[in-house]
Protein backbone atom coordinates (compact mmCIF):
# COMPACT_ATOMS: atom_id res chain seq x y z
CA UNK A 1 88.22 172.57 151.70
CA UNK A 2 89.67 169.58 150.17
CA UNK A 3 90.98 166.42 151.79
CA UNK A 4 94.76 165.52 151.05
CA UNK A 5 97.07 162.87 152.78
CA UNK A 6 99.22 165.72 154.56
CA UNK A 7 95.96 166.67 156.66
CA UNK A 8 95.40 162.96 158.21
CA UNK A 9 99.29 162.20 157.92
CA UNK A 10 99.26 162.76 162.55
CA UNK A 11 96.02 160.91 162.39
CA UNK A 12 97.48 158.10 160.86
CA UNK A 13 101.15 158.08 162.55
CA UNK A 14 99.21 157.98 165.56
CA UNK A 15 97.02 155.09 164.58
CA UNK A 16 100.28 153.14 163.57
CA UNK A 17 102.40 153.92 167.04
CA UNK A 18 99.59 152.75 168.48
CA UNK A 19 99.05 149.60 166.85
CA UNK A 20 103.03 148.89 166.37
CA UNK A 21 104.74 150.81 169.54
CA UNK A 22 107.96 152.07 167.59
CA UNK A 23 107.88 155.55 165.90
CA UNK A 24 110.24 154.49 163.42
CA UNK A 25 108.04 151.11 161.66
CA UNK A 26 105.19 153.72 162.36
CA UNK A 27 106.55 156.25 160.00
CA UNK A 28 107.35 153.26 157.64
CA UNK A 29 103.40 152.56 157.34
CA UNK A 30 102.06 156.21 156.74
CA UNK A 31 105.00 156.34 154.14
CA UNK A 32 103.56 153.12 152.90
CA UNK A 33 99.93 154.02 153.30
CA UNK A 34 100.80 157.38 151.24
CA UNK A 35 102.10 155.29 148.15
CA UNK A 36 98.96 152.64 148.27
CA UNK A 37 96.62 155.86 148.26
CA UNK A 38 98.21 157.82 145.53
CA UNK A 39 98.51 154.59 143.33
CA UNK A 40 94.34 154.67 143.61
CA UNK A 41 92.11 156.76 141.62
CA UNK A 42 90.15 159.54 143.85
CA UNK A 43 86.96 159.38 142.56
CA UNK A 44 85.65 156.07 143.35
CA UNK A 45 86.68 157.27 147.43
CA UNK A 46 83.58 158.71 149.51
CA UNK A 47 85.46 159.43 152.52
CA UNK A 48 89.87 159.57 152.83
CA UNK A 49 89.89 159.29 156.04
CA UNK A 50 87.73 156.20 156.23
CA UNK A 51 90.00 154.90 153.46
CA UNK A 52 93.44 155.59 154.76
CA UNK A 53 92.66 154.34 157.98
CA UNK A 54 91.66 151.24 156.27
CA UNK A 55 94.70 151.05 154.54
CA UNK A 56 97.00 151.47 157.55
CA UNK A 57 95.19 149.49 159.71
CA UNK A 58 95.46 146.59 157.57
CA UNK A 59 99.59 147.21 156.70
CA UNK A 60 99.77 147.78 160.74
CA UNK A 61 97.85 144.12 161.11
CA UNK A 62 100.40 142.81 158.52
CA UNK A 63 103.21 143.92 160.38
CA UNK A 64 102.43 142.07 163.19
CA UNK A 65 101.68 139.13 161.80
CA UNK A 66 105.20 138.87 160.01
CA UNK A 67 106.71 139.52 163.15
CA UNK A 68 104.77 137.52 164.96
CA UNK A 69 105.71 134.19 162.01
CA UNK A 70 109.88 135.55 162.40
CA UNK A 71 109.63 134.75 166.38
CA UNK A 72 107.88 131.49 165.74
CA UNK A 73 110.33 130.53 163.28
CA UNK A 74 113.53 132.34 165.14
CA UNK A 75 115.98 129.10 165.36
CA UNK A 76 119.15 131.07 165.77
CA UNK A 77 122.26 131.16 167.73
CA UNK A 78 121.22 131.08 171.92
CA UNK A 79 117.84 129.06 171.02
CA UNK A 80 116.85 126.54 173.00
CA UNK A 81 113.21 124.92 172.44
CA UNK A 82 111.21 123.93 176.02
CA UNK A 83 112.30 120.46 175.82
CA UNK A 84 116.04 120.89 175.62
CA UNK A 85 116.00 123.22 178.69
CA UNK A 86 117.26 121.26 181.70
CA UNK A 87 117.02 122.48 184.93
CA UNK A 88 119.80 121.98 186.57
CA UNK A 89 120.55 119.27 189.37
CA UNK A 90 119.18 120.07 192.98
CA UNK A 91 122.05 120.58 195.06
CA UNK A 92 121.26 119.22 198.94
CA UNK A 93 120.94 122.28 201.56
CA UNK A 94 124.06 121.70 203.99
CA UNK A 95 123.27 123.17 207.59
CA UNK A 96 126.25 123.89 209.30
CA UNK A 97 126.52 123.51 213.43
């Protein structure tokens, strides 16, 4: 039987929901994964499994780390950095008699 993308295609959705946690960006990756693998010649590849999973993996990593550099970046509308939080002003506790 011969290996193709379609039989590891739940194998590899599976690895990228895992990795990502949103169906959606993980069906983005496989789609992505399938393009990188049929751009590479088949006969240099001892095992496709070992190879797509390598491929996703990596695209999964470099997912995260974009979004990882957006939030550090992220200076939008309703940012506030640490320092220009104030807390503010204790108010005194009134007991009342």
């Amino acid at each position: 039987m011969e290996e193709s993308f379609e039989t590891y295609r739940p194998y590899l959705f599976s690895i990228a929901y895992r990795m990502l946690g949103s169906a959606m960006d993980a069906e983005d990756m496989v789609q992505e994964t399938y393009i990188r693998s049929s751009a590479t010649p088949k006969e240099p590849i001892r095992s496709l499994k070992a190879y797509l999973t390598t491929i996703i993996s990596r695209l999964c990593m470099d997912q995260l780390d974009l979004a990882r550099r957006k939030r550090e970046l992220y200076v939008g509308p309703g940012y506030r950095s640490r320092s220009s939080r104030q807390r503010p002003p204790k108010q005194p506790i009134r007991k009342s008699m």
